[in-house]
Protein backbone atom coordinates (compact mmCIF):
# COMPACT_ATOMS: atom_id res chain seq x y z
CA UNK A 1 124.58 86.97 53.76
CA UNK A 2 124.44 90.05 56.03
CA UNK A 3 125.08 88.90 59.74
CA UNK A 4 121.97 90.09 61.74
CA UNK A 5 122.97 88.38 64.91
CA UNK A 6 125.56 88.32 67.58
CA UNK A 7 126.81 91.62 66.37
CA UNK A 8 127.73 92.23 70.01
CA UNK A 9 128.56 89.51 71.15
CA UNK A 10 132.87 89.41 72.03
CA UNK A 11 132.67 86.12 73.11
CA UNK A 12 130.85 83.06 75.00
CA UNK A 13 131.65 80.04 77.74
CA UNK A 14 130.00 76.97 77.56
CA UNK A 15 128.84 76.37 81.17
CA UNK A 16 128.80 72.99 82.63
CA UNK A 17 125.46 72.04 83.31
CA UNK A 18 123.70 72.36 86.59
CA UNK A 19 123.49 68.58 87.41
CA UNK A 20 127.23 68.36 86.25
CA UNK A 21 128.28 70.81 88.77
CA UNK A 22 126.11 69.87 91.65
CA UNK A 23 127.78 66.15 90.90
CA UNK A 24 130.97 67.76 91.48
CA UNK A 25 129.67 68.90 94.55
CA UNK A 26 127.02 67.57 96.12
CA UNK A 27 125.27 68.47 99.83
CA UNK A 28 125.65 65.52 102.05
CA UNK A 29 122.47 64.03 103.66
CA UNK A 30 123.35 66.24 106.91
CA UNK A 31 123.62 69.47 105.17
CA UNK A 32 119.77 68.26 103.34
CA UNK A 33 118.54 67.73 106.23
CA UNK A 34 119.69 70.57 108.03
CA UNK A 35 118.85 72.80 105.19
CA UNK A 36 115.43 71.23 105.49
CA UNK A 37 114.96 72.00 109.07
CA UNK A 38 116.35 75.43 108.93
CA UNK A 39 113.66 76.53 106.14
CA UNK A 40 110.64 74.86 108.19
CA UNK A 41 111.85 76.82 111.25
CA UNK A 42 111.92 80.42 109.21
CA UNK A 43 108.54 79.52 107.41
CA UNK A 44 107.39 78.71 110.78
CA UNK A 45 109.07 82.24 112.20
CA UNK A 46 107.06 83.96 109.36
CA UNK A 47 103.88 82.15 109.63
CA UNK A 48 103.60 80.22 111.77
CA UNK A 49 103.69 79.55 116.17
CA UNK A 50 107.10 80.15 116.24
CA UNK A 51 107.78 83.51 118.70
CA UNK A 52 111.33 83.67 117.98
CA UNK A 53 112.84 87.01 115.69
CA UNK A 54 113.93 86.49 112.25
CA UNK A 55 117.59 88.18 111.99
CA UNK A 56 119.35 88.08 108.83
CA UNK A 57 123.03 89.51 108.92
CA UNK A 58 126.39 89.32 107.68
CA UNK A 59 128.14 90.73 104.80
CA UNK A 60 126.83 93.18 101.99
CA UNK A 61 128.63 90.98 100.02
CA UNK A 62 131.32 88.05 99.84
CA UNK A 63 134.24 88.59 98.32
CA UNK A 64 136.92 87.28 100.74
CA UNK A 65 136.37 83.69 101.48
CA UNK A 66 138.65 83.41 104.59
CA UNK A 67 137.14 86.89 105.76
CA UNK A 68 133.79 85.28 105.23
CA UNK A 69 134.73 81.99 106.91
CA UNK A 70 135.52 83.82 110.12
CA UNK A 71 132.60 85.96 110.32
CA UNK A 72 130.69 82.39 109.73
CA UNK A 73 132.94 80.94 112.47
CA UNK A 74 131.92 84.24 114.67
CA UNK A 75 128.30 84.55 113.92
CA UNK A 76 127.85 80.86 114.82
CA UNK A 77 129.21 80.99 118.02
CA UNK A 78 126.54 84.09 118.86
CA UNK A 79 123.71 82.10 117.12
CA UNK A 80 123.97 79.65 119.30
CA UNK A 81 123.69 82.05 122.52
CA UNK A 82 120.50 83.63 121.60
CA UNK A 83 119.03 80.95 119.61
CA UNK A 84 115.94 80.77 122.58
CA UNK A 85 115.10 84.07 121.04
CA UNK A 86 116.72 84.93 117.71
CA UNK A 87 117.01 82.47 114.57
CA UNK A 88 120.50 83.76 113.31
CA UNK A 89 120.41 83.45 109.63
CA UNK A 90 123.72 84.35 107.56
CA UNK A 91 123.62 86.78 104.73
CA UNK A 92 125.82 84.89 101.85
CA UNK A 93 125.39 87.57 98.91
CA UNK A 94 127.82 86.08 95.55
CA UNK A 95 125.34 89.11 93.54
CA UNK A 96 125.38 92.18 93.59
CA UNK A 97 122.75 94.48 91.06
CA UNK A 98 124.15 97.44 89.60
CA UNK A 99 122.58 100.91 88.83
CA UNK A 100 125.20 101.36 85.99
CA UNK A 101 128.91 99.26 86.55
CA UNK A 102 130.76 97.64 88.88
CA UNK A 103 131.55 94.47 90.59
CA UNK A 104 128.97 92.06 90.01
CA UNK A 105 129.79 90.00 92.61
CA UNK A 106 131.70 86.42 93.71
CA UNK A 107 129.75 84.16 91.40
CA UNK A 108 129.94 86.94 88.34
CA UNK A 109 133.71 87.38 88.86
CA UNK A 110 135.15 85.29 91.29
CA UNK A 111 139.04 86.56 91.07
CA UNK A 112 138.06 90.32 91.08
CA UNK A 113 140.01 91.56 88.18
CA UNK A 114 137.27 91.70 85.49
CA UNK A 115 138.07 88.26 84.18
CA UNK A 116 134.63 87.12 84.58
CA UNK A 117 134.78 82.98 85.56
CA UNK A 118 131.39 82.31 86.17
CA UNK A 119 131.74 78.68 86.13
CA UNK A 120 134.53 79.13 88.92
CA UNK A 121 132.20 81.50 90.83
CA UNK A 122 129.44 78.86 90.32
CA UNK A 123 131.83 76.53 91.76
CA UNK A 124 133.17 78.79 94.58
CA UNK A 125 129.58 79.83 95.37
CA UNK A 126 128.13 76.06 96.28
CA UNK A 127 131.49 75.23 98.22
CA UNK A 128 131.21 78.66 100.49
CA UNK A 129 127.83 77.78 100.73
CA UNK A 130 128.31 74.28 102.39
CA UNK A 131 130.94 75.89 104.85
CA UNK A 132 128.23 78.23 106.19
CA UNK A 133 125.97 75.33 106.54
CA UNK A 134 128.52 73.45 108.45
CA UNK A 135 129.10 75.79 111.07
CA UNK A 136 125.63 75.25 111.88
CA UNK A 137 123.99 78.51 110.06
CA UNK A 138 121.46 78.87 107.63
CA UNK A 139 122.17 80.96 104.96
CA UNK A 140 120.49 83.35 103.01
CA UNK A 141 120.90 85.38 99.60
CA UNK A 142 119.76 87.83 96.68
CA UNK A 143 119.30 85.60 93.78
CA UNK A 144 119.45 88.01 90.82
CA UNK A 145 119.90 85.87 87.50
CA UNK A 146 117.35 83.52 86.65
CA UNK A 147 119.75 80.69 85.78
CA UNK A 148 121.85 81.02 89.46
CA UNK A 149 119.27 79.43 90.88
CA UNK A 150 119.64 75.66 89.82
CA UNK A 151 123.34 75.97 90.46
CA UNK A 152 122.69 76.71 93.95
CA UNK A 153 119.33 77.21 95.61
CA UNK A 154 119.55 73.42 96.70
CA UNK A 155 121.67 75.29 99.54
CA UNK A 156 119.54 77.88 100.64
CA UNK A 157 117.36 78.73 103.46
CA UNK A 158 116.08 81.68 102.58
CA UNK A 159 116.18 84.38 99.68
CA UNK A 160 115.22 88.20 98.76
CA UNK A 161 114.48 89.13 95.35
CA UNK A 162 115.69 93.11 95.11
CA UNK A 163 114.23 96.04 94.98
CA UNK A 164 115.15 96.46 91.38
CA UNK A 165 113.69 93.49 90.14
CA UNK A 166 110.74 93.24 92.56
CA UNK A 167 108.84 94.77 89.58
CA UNK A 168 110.62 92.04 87.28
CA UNK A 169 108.27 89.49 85.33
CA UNK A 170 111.08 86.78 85.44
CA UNK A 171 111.87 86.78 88.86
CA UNK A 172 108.29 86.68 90.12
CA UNK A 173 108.07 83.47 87.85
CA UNK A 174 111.58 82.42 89.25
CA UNK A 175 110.42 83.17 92.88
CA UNK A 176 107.22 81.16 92.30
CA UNK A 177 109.28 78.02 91.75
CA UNK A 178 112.28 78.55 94.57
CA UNK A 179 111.64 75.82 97.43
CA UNK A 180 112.67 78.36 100.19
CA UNK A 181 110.94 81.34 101.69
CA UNK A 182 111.50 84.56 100.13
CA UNK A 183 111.26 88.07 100.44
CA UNK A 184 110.38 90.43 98.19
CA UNK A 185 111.80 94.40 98.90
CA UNK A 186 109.49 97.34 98.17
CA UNK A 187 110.64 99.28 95.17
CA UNK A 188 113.79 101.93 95.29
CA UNK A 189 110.76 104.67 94.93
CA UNK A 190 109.46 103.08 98.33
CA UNK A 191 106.04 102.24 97.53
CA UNK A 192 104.67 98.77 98.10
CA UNK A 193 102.25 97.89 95.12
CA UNK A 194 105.20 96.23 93.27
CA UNK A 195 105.72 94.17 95.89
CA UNK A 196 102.55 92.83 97.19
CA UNK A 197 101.89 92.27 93.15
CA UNK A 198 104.83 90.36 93.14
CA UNK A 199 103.99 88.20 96.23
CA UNK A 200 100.72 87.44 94.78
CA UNK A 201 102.19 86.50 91.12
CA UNK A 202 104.77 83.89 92.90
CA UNK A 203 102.49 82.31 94.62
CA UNK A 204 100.77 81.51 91.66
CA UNK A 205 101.21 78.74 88.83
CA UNK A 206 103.58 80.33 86.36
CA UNK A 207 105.49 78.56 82.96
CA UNK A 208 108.56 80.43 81.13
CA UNK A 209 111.45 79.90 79.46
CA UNK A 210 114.25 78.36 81.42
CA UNK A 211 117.30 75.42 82.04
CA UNK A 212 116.76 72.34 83.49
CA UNK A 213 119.25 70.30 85.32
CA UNK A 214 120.94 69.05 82.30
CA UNK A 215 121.29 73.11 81.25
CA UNK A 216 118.99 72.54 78.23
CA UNK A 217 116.44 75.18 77.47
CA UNK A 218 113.26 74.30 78.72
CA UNK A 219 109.29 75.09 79.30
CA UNK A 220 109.49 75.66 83.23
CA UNK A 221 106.18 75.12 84.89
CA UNK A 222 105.80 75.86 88.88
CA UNK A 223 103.40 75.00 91.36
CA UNK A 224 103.64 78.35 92.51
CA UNK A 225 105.70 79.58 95.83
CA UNK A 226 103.27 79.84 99.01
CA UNK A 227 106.38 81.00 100.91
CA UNK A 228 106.80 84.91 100.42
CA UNK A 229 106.67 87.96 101.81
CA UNK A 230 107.39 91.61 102.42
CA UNK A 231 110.88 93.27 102.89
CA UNK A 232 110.38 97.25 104.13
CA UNK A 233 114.07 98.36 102.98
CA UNK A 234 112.29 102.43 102.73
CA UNK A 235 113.26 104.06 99.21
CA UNK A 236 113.71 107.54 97.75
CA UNK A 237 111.15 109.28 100.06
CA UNK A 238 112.96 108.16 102.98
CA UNK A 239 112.48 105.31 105.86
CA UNK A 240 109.48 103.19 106.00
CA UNK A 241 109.73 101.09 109.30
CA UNK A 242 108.13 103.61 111.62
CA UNK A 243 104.75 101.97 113.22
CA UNK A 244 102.18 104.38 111.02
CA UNK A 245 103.85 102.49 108.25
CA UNK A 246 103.68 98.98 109.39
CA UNK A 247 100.60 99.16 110.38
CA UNK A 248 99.10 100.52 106.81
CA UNK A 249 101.39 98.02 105.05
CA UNK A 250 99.84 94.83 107.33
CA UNK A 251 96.09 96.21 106.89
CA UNK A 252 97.07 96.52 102.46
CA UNK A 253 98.58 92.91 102.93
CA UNK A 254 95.30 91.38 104.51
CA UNK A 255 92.88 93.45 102.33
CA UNK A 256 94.69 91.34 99.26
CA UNK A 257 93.94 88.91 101.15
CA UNK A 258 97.83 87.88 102.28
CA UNK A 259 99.30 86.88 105.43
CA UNK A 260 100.73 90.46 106.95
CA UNK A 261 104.54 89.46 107.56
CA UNK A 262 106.97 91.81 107.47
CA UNK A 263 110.69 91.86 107.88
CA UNK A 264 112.25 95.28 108.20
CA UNK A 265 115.41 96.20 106.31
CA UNK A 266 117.73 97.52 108.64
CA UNK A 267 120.15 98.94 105.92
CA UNK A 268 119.87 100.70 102.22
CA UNK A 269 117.33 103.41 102.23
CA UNK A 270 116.01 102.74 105.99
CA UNK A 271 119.28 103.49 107.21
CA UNK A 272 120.40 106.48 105.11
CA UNK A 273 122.91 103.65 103.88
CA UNK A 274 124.80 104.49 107.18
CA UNK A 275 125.43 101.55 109.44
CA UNK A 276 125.58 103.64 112.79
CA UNK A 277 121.57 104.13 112.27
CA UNK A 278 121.06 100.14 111.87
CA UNK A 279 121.00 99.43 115.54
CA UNK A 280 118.42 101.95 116.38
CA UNK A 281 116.02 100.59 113.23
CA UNK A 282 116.41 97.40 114.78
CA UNK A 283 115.56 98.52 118.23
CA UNK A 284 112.34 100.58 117.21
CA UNK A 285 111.46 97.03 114.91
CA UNK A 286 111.82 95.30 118.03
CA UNK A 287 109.87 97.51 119.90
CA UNK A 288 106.58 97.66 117.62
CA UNK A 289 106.51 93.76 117.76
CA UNK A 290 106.79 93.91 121.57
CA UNK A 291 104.06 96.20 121.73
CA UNK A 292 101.41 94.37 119.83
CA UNK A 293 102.65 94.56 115.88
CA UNK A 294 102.85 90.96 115.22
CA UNK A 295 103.37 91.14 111.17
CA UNK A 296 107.08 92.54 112.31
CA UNK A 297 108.88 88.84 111.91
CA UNK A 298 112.06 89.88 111.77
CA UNK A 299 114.86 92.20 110.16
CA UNK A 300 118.40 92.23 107.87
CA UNK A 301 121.43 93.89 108.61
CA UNK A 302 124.34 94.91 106.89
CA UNK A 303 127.48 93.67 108.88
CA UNK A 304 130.93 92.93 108.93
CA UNK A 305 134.11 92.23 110.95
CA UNK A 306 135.67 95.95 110.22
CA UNK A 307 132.52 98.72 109.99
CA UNK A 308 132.54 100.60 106.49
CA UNK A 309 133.37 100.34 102.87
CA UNK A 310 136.49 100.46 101.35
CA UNK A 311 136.83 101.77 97.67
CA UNK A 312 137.10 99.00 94.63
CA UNK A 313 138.44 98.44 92.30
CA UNK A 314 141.92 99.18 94.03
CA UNK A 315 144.96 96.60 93.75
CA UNK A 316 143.59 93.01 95.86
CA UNK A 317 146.96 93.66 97.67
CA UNK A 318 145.91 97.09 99.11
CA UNK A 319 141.88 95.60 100.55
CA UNK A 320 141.33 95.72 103.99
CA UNK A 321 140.31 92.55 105.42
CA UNK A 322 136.92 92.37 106.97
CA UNK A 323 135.89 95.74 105.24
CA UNK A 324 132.95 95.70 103.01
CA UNK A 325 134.12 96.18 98.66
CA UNK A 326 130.01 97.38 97.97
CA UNK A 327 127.74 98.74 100.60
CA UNK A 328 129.21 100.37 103.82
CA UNK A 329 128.30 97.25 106.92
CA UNK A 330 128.45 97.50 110.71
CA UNK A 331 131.76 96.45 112.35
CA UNK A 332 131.80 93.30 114.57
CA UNK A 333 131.81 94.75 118.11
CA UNK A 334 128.56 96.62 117.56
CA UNK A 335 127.01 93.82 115.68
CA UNK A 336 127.18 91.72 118.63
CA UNK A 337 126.55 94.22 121.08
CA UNK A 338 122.80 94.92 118.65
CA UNK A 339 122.39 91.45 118.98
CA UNK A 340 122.54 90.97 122.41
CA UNK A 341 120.74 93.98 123.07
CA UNK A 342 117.67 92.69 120.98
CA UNK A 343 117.68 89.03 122.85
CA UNK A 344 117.23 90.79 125.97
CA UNK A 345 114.92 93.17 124.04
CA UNK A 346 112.79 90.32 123.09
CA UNK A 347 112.12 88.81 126.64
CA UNK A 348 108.86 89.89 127.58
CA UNK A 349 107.86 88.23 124.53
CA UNK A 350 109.37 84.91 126.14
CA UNK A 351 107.58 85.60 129.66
């Protein structure tokens, strides 16, 4: 018989199942609890009585552990100096979506060579992700394949679901089952229907195909995510975090009759993709909220220990450490010196 299947498929790896791995692994009753905590306080950031700014930052991406350790080790250390003000939350990105090729990111190929381990980035992925936690940060993430999720989302505060799959059928339905608040970005083209569409799909009951803990293929049915909402990251027309826009994009969230939270993007297409223009996005954010624009909750930043992005793939041997291998991130010094800037920013707030 004529083979009408798998006519492209080069090969396949069993993966253990998600319960198998987690076993391997497992949070401790500390890290639950702290994970706990951490995503009452950001629900409570986003909407709820809690004053304090929403800042998400750290790495484009991870793909140096001990680089990522000591930002971790770093980032902690400031977190705890503004935490009156600021809830410090630690961008852990393991994927990375791609317009056409490239890296895929720590959990898609973990040794950076094209050899592909998943179940070693899997593995990689929940152990970074416990680190983080340890050092007393709550982490956050782009979870971009549906099946990542019950390998790992038991270690996340908070998520975003992308600007190329805001638009995405299965990762509304994903989103509307995550445990975690989550943000969804407005599309690449910039406009926002995709997004408020998709906040108002994951809140909702939704079934679809998925895995369950023992990796068998399943009927998934969620009680629907009441958790979510907007990420202004601008698109293709250019920035969309200046006050004329916040304001329309609060009045469209209540006249659909959702809460009007919004965290502003301070990279990608707000930016220009150039880090030097993150601290100034930041400030302005900063500035509408102190001024009366209270669906502002809080921002994301691209940042690193060195500023920049260094070309890959190049030889692992030749990498910079500290440098960014996808988008170009803010260096250390003026990371800190945005962050401080924005605590004492944020005072009158406080008064």
């Amino acid at each position: 018989m004529i083979q009408t299947n798998d006519i492209n498929i080069e090969s396949t790896c069993e993966l253990p199942s998600p319960k198998e791995l987690i076993s391997l692994d497992p949070k401790t009753e500390q890290q639950a609890d702290f994970i706990t905590k951490s995503r009452e306080e950001i629900h409570r950031i986003i909407f709820g009585d809690d004053k304090r700014f929403l800042l998400v930052v750290g790495p484009c991406s991870i793909h140096d552990l001990k680089a990522g350790r000591e930002y971790a080790e770093r980032i902690a250390k400031v977190a705890a100096k503004v935490k009156d003000r600021i809830l410090i939350v630690m961008r852990v990105y393991f994927e990375k979506p791609r317009t056409t090729v490239g890296w895929k990111g720590l959990i898609m190929d973990p040794h950076l060579n094209g050899s592909d381990d998943i179940p070693e980035g899997l593995r990689i992925a929940r152990s970074f992700l416990k680190e983080v936690i340890d050092y007393g940060l709550p982490t956050a993430t782009e979870l971009l394949d549906p099946i990542t999720p019950q390998y790992i989302a038991d270690l996340i505060c908070w998520t975003a679901i992308g600007a190329r799959t805001t638009e995405s059928q299965t990762h509304r339905q994903m989103a509307s089952g995550l445990s975690m608040p989550l943000g969804f970005k407005n599309s690449t083209d910039g406009t926002l229907d995709a997004a408020i569409n998709a906040i108002k799909a994951a809140s909702q009951k939704q079934t679809f195909l998925g895995i369950n803990q023992d990796g068998h293929a399943s009927s998934v049915t969620t009680k629907g995510n009441p958790y979510c909402h907007l990420v202004l990251r601008g698109g293709k027309s250019g920035p969309n975090y200046a006050r004329e826009f916040v304001d329309d994009y609060a009045a469209k969230l209540k006249a659909k009759g959702l809460i009007p939270a919004l965290m502003i993007d301070c990279s990608h297409d707000n930016s220009g993709k150039d880090p030097a223009n993150s601290p100034k996005i930041l400030e302005e954010s900063v500035s509408q909220l102190i001024a009366g624009q209270n669906a502002i909750v809080g921002a994301m930043i691209e940042s690193n220990l060195g500023g920049g992005a260094q070309e890959f793939p190049q030889p692992l041997s030749d990498l910079t450490y500290g440098v960014s291998i996808t988008d170009a991130c803010m260096n250390w010094e003026d990371t800190v010196a945005m962050i401080d800037n924005t605590h004492e920013q944020l005072a009158p707030r406080f008064a």
